[in-house]
N, C-alpha and C. Protein backbone atom coordinates (compact mmCIF):
# COMPACT_ATOMS: atom_id res chain seq x y z
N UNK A 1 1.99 25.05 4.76
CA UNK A 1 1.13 23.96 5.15
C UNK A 1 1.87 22.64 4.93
N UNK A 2 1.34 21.62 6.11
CA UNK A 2 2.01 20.33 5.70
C UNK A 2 1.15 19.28 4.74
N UNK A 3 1.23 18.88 4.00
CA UNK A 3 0.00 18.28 3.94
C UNK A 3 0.54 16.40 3.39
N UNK A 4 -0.03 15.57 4.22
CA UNK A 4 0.35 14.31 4.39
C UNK A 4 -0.34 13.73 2.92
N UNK A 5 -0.06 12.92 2.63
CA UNK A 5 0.00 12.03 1.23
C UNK A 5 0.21 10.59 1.32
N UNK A 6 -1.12 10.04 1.36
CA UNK A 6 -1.34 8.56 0.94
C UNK A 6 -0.92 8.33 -0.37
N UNK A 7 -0.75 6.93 -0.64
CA UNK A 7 -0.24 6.42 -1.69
C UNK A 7 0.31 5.01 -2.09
N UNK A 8 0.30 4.21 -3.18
CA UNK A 8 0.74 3.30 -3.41
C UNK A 8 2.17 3.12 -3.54
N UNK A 9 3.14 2.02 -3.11
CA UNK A 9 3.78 1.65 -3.18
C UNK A 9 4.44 0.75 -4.36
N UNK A 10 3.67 0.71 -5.53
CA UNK A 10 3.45 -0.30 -6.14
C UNK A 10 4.02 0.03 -7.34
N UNK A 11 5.55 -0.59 -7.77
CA UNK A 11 6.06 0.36 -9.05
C UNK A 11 5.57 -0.44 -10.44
N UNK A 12 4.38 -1.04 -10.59
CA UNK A 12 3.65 -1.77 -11.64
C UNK A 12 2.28 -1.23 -12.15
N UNK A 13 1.91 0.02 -11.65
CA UNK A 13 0.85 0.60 -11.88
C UNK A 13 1.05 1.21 -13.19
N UNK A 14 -0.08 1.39 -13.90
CA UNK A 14 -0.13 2.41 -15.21
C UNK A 14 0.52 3.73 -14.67
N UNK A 15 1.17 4.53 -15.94
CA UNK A 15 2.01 5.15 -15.93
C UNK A 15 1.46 6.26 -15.41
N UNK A 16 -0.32 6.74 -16.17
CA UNK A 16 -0.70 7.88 -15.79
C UNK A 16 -1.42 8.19 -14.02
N UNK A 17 -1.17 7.24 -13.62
CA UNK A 17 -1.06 6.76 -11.97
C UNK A 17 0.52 7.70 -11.54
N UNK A 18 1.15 7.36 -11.84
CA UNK A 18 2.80 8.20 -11.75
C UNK A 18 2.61 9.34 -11.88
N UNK A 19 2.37 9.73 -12.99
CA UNK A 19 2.61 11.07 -13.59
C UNK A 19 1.14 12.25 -13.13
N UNK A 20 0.36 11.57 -11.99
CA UNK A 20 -0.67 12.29 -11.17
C UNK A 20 -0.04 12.60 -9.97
N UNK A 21 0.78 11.64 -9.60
CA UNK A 21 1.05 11.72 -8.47
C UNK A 21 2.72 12.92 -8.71
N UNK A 22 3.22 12.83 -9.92
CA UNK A 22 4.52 13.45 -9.82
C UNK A 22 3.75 14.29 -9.89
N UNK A 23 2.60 15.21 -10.50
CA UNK A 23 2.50 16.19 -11.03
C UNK A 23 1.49 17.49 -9.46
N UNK A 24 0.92 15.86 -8.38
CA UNK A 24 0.47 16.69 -7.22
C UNK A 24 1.81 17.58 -6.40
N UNK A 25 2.58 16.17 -6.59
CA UNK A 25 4.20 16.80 -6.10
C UNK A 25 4.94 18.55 -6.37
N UNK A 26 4.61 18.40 -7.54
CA UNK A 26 5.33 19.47 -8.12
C UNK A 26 4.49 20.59 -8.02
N UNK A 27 2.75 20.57 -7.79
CA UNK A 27 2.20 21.46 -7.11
C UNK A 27 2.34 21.82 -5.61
N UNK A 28 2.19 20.99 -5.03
CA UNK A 28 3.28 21.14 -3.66
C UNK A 28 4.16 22.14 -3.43
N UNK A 29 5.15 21.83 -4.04
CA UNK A 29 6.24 22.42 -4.02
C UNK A 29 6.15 24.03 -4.30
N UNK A 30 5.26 23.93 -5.63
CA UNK A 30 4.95 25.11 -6.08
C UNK A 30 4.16 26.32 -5.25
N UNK A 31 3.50 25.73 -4.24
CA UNK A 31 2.63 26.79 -3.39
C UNK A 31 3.04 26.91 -2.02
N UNK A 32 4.57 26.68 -1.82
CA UNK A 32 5.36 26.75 -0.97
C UNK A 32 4.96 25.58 0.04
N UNK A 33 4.47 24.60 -0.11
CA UNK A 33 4.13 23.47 1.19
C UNK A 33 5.03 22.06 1.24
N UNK A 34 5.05 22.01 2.74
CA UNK A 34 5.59 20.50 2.64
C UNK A 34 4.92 19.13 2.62
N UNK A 35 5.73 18.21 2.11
CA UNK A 35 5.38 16.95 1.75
C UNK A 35 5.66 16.35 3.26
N UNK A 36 4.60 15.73 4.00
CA UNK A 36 5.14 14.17 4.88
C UNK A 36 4.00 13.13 3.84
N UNK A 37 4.97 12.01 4.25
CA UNK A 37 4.84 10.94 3.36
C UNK A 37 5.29 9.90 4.16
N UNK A 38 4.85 8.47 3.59
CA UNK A 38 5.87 6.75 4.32
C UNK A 38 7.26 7.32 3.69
N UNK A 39 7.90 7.96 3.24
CA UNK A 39 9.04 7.89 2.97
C UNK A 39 9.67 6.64 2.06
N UNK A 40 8.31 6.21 0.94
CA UNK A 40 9.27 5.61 -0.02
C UNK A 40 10.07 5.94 -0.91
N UNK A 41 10.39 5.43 -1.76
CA UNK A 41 11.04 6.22 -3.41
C UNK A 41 10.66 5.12 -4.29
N UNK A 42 9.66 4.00 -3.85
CA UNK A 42 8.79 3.33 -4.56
C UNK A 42 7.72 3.64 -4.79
N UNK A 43 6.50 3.27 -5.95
CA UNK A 43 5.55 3.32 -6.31
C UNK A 43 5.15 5.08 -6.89
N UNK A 44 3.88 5.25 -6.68
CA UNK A 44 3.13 6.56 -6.37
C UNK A 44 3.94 7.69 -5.27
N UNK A 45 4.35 6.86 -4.16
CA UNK A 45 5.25 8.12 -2.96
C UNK A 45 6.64 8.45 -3.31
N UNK A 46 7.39 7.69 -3.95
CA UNK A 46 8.55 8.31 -4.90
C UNK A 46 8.23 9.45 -5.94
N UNK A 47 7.12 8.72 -6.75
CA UNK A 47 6.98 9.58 -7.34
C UNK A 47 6.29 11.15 -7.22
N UNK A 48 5.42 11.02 -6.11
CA UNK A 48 5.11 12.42 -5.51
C UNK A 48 6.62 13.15 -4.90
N UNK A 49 7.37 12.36 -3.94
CA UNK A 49 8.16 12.83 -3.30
C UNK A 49 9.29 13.54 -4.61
N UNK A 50 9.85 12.57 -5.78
CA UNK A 50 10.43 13.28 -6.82
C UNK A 50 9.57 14.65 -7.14
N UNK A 51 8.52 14.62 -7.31
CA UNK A 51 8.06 15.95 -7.79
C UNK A 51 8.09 17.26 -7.05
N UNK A 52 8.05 16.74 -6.16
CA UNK A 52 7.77 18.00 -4.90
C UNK A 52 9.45 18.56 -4.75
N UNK A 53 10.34 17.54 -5.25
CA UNK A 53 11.78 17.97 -4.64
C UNK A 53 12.31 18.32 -6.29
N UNK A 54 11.98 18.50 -7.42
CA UNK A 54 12.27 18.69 -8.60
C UNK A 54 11.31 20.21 -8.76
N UNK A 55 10.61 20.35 -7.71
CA UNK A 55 9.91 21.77 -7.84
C UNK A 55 10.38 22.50 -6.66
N UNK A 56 11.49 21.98 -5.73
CA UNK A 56 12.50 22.76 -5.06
C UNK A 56 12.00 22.84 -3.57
N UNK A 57 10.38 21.60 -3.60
CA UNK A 57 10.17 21.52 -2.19
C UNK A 57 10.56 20.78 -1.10
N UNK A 58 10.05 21.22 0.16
CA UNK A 58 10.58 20.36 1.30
C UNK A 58 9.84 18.51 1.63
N UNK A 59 10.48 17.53 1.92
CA UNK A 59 9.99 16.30 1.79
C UNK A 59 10.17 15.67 2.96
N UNK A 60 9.07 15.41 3.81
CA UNK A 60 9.44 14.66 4.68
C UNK A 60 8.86 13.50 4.94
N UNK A 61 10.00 12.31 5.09
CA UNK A 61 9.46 10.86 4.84
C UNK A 61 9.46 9.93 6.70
N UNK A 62 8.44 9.73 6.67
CA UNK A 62 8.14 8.60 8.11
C UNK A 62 7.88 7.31 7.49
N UNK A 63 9.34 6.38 7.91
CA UNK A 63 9.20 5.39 7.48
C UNK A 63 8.98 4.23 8.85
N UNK A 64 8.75 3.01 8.78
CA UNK A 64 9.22 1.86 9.64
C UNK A 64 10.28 1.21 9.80
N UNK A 65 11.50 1.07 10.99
CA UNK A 65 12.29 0.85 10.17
C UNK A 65 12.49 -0.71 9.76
N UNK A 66 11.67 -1.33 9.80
CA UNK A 66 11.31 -2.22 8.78
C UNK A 66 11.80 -2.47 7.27
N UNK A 67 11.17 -1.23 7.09
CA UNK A 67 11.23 -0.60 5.67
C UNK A 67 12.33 0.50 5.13
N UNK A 68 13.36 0.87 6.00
CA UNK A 68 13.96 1.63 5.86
C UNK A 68 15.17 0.61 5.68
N UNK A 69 15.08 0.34 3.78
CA UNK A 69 16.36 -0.53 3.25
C UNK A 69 16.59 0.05 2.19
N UNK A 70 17.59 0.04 1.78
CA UNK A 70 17.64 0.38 0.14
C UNK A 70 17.13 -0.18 -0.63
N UNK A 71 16.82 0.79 -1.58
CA UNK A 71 15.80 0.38 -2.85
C UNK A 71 14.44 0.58 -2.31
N UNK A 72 13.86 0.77 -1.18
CA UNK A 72 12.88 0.85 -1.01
C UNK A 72 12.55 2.70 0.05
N UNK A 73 13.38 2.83 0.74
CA UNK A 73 13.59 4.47 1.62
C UNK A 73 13.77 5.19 0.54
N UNK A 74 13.13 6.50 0.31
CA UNK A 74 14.02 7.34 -0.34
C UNK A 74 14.84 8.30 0.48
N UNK A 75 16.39 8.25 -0.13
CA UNK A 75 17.69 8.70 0.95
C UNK A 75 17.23 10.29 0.83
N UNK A 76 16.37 10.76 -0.60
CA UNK A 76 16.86 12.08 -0.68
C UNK A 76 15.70 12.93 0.44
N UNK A 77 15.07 12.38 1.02
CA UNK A 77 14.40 12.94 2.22
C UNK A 77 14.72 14.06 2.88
N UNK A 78 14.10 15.49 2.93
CA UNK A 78 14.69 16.39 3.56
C UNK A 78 14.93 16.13 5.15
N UNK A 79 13.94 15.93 5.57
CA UNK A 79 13.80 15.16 6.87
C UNK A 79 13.44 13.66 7.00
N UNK A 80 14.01 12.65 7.31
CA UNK A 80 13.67 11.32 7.55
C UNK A 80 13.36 10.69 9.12
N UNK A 81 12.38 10.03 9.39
CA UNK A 81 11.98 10.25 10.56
C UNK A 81 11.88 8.67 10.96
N UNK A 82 12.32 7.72 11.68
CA UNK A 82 12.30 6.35 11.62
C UNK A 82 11.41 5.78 12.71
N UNK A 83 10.93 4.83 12.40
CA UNK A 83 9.63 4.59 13.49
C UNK A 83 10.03 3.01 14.11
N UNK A 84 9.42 2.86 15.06
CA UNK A 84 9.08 1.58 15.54
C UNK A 84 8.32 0.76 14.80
N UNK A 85 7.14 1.41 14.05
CA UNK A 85 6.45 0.18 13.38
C UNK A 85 5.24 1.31 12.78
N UNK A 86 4.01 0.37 12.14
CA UNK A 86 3.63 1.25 10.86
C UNK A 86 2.43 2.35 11.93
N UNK A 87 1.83 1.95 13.32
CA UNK A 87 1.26 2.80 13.83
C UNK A 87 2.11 3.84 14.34
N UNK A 88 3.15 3.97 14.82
CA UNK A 88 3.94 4.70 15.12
C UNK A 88 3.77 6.00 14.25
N UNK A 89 4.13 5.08 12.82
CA UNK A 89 4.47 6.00 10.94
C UNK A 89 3.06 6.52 11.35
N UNK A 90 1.89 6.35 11.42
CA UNK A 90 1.11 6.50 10.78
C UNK A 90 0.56 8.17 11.90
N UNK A 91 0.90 7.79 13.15
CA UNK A 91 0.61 8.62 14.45
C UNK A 91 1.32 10.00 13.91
N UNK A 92 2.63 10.21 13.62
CA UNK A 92 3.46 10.80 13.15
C UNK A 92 2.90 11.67 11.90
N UNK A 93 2.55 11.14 11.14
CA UNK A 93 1.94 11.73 10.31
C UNK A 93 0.87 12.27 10.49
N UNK A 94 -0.09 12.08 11.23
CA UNK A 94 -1.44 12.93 11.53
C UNK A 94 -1.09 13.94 12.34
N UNK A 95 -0.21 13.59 13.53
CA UNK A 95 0.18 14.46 14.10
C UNK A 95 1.05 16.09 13.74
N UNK A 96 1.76 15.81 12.16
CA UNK A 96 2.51 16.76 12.05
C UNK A 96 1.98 17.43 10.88
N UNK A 97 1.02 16.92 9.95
CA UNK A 97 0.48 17.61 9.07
C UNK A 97 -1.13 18.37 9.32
N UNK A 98 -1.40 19.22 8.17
CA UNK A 98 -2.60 20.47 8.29
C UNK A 98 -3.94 19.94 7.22
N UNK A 99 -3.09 18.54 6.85
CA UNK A 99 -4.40 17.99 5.53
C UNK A 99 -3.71 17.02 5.06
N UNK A 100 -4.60 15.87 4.48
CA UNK A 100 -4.42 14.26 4.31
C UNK A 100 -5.15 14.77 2.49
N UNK A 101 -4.17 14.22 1.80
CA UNK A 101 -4.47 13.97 0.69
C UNK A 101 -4.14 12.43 -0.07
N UNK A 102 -5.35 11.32 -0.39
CA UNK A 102 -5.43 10.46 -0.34
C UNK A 102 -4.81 9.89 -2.10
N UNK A 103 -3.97 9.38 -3.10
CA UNK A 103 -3.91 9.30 -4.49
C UNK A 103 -4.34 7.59 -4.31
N UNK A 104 -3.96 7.01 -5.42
CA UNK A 104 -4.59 5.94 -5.73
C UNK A 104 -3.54 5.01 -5.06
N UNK A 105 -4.06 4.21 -4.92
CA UNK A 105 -3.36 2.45 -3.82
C UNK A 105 -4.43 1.42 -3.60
N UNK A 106 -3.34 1.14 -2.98
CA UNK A 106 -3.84 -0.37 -2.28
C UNK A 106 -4.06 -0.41 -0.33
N UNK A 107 -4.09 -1.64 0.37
CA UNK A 107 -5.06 -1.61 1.25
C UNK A 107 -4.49 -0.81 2.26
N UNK A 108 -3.25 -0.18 1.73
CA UNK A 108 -2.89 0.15 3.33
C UNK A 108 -3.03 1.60 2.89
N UNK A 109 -3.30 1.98 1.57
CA UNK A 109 -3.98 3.18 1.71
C UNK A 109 -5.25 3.79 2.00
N UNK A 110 -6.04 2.41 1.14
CA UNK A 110 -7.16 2.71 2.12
C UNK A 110 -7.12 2.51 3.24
N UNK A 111 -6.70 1.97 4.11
CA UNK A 111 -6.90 1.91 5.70
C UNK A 111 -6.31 3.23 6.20
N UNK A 112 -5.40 3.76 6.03
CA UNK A 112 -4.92 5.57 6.08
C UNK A 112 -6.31 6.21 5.59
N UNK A 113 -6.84 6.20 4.70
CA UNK A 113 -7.92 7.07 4.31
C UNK A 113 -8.66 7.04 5.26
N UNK A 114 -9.38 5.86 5.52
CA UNK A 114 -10.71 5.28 6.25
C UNK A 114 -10.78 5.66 7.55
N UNK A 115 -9.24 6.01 8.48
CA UNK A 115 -8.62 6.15 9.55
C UNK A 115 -8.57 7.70 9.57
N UNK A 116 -8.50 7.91 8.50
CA UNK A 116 -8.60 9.70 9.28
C UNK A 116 -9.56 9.83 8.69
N UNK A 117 -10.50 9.60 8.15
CA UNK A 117 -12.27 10.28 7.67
C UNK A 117 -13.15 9.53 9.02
N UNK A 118 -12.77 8.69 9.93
CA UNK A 118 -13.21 7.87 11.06
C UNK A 118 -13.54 8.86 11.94
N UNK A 119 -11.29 9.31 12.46
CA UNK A 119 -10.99 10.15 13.30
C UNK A 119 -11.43 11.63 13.21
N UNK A 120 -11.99 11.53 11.75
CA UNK A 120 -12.40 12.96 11.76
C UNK A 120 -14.16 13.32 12.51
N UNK A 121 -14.86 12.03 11.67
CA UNK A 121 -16.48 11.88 12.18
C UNK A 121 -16.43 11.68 13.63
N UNK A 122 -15.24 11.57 14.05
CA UNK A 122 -15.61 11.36 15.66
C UNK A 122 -14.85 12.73 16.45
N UNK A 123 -14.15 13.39 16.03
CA UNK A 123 -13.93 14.86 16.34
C UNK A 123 -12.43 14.50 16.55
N UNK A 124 -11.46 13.75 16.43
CA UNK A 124 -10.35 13.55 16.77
C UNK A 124 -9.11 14.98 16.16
N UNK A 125 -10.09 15.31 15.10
CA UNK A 125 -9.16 16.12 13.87
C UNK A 125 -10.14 16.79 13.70
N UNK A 126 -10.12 17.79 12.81
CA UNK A 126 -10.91 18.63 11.65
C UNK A 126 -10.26 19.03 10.02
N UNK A 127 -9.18 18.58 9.32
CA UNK A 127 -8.40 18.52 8.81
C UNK A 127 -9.33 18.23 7.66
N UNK A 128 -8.67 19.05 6.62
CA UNK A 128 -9.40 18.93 4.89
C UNK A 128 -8.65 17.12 4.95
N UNK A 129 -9.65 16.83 4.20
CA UNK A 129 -9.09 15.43 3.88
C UNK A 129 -9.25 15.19 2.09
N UNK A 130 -8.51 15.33 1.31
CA UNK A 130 -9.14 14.90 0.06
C UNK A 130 -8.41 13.59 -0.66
N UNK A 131 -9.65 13.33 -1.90
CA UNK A 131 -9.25 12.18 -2.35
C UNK A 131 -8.98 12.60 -3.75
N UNK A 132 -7.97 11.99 -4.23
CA UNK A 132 -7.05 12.47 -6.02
C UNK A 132 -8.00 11.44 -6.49
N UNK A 133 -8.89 11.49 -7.64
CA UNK A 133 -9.48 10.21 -8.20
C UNK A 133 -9.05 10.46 -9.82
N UNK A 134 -7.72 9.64 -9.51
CA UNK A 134 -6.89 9.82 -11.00
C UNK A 134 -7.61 8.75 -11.67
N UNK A 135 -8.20 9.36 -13.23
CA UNK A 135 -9.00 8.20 -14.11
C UNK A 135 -9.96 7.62 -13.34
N UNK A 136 -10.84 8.26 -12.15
CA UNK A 136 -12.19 7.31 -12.01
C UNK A 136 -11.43 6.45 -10.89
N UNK A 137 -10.65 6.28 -10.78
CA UNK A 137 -9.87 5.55 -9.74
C UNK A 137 -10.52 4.90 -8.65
N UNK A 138 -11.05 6.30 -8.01
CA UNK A 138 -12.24 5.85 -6.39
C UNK A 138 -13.17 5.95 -6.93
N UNK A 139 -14.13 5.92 -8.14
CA UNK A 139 -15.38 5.85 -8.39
C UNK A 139 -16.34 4.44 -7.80
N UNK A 140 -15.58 3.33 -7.55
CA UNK A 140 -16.37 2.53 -7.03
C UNK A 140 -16.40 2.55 -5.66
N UNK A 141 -15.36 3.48 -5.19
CA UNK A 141 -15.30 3.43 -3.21
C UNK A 141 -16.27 4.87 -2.94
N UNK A 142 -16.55 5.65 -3.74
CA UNK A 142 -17.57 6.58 -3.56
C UNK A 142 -19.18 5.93 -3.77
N UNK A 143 -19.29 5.37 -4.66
CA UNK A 143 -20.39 4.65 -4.83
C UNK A 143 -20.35 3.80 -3.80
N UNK A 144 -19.43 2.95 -2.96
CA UNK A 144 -19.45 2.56 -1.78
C UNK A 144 -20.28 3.51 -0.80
N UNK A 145 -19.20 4.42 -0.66
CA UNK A 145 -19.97 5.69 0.32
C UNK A 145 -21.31 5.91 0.47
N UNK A 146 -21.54 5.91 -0.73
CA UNK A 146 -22.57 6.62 -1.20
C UNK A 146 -24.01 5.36 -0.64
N UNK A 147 -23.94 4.54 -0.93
CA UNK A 147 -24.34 3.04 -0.40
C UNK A 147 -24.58 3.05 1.13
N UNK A 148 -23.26 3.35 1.92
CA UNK A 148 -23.30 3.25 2.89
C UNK A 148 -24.10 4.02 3.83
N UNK A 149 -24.05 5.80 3.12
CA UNK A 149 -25.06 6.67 3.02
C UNK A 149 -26.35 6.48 2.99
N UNK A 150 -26.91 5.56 1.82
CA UNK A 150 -27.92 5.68 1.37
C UNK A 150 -28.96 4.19 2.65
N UNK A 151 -28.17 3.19 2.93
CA UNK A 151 -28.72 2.54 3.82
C UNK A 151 -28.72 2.81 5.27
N UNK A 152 -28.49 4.18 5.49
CA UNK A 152 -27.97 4.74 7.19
C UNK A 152 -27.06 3.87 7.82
N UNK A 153 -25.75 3.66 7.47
CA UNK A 153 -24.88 2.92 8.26
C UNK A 153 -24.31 4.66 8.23
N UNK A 154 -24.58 5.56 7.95
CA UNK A 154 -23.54 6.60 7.90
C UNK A 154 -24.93 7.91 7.66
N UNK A 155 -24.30 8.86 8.32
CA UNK A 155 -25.43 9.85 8.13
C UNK A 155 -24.79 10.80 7.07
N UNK A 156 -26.00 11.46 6.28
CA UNK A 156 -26.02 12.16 5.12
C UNK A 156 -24.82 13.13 5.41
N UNK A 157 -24.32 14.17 6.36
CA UNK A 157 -23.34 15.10 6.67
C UNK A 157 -21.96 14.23 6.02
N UNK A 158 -22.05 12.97 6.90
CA UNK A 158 -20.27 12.42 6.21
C UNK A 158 -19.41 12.67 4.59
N UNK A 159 -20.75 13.26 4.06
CA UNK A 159 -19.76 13.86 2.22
C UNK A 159 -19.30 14.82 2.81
N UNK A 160 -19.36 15.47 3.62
CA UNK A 160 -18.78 16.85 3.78
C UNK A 160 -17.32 16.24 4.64
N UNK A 161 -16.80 15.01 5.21
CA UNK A 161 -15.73 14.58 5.89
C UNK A 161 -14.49 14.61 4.77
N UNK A 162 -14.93 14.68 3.29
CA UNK A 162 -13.65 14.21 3.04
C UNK A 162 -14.43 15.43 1.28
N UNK A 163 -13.27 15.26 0.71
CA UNK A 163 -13.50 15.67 -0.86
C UNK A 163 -12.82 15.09 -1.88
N UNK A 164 -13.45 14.89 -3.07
CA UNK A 164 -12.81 14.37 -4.55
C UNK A 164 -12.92 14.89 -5.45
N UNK A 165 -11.89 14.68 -6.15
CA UNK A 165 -11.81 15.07 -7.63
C UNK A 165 -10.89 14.93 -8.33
N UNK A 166 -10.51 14.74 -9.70
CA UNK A 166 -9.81 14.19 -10.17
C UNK A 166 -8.12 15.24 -10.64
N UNK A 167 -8.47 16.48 -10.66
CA UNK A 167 -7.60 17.53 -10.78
C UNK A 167 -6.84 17.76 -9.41
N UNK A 168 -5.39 18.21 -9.83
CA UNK A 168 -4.38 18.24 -8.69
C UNK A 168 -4.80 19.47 -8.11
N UNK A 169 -4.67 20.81 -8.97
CA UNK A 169 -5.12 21.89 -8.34
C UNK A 169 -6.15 22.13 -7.58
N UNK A 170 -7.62 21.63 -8.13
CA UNK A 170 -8.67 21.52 -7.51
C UNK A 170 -8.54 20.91 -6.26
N UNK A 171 -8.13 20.28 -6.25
CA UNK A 171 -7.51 19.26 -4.69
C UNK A 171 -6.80 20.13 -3.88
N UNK A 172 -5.93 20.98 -4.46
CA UNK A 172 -5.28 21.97 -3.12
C UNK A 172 -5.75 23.03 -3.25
N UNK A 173 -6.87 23.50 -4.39
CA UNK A 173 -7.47 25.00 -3.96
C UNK A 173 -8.02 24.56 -2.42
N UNK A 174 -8.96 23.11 -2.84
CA UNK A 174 -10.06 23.09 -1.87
C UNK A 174 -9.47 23.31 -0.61
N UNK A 175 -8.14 22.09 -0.25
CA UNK A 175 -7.34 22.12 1.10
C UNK A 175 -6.89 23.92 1.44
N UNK A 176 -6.57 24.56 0.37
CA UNK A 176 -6.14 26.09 0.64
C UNK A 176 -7.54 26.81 1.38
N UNK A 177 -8.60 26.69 0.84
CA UNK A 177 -9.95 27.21 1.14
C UNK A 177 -10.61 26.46 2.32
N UNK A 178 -10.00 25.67 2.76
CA UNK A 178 -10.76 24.42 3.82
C UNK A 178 -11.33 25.50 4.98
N UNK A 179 -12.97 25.26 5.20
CA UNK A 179 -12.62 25.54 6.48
C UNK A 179 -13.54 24.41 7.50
N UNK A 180 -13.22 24.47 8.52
CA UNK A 180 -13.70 23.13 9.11
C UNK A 180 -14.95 22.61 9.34
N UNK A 181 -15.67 21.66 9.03
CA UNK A 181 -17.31 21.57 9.45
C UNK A 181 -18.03 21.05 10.55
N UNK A 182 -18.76 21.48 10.73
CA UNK A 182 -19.38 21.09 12.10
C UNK A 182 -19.46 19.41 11.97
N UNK A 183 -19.44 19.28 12.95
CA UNK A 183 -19.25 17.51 12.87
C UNK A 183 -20.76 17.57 14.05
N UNK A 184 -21.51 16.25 13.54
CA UNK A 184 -22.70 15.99 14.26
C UNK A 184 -22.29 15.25 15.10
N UNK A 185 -23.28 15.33 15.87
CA UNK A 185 -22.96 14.18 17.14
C UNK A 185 -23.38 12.55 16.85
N UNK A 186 -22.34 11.87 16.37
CA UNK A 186 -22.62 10.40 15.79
C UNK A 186 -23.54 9.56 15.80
N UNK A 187 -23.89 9.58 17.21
CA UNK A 187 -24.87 8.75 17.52
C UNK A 187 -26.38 8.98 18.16
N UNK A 188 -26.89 10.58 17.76
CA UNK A 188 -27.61 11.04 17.87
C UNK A 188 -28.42 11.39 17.05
C-alpha cells in the first residue's frame, strides 16, 4: 500500500511531535508499505521519511521545484518526483497513493486534509483518510467538526469521511481494515 502523509515542515515543534511522526515512519516500513510525501527532510516529513527508511522502507518524495534546494529536499528519496508547483505536488500525491494519513502541522496541512475529506464527500476518491492526533493535537479541529456537524453546515455521515486517534498502529490497523463508505448524496 501507498499511503500519502501530511505533515509539518516546521523543525521548532516539540520533540514528541518528531518522535510520532518518526515512529508512524518506522511502522510503515514495518508492514511492508510505501511512503509518498512533499519530499522534505525538514520538520515532521523528514522525520517520518527517516523512519520509514531506518525501518528499510520505500520513500517517495513530490516536491516543487521551488523547494527542491538543499537543506530543505531530502536527497535520500527512493524515488524523487519534481513538480511545477504545489498543485501539481499535491495532484501527484492523491493520484499515486491507497490512503492519506494526516500528523500534526500547519496551514498547508490542513488545506491537504480538508482537500481530500472534500474530494472524498463529493465522490472524487473513497480512500481511508486518517488523522494522527499526537497529544490532543486536532482536538480543537474535531470539536470544529463536530460544530460544523452539529449546526448542519455538514451532515451527520461526514465522521465516517475521515478517522482519529492518537496511536500509530491504530491508525494503520484502521487504513489496513478500511473499507469504503457509502457516500450520501450532498445535497439531498
Amino acid at each position: 500500500m501507498i499511503i500519502c502523509v501530511y505533515s509539518s515542515s516546521s523543525d521548532v515543534v516539540e520533540k514528541k511531535y518528531f518522535e510520532s511522526a518518526y515512529n508512524l515512519g518506522k511502522e510503515i516500513a514495518k508492514r511492508g508499505d510505501t511512503l509518498i510525501y512533499g519530499g522534505g527532510r525538514v520538520g515532521l516529513m523528514g522525520a517520518c521519511a527517516k523512519g520509514v527508511h531506518d525501518g528499510n522502507g520505500k520513500v517517495v518524495g513530490v516536491i516543487p521545484k521551488a523547494l527542491n534546494i538543499e537543506g530543505v529536499v531530502y536527497d535520500s528519496c527512493d524515488d524523487l518526483i519534481i513538480t511545477e508547483d504545489m498543485r501539481s505536488r499535491k495532484k501527484i500525491m492523491d493520484e499515486q497513493s491507497d490512503a492519506v494519513i494526516a500528523l500534526p502541522g500547519g496551514f498547508g496541512t490542513l488545506e491537504e486534509l480538508f482537500e481530500m475529506i472534500t474530494l472524498k464527500q463529493l465522490k472524487y476518491h473513497c480512500k481511508p483518510i486518517a488523522i494522527l492526533n499526537t497529544e490532543g493535537y486536532y482536538n480543537p479541529l474535531i470539536e470544529l467538526f463536530e460544530r460544523v456537524i452539529q449546526h448542519k453546515f455538514a451532515k451527520e455521515y461526514m465522521r465516517s469521511l475521515y478517522y482519529v486517534s492518537s496511536d500509530v498502529r491504530d491508525i494503520l490497523n484502521y487504513i489496513d481494515a478500511y473499507e469504503p463508505v457509502e457516500i450520501e448524496q450532498k445535497w439531498f
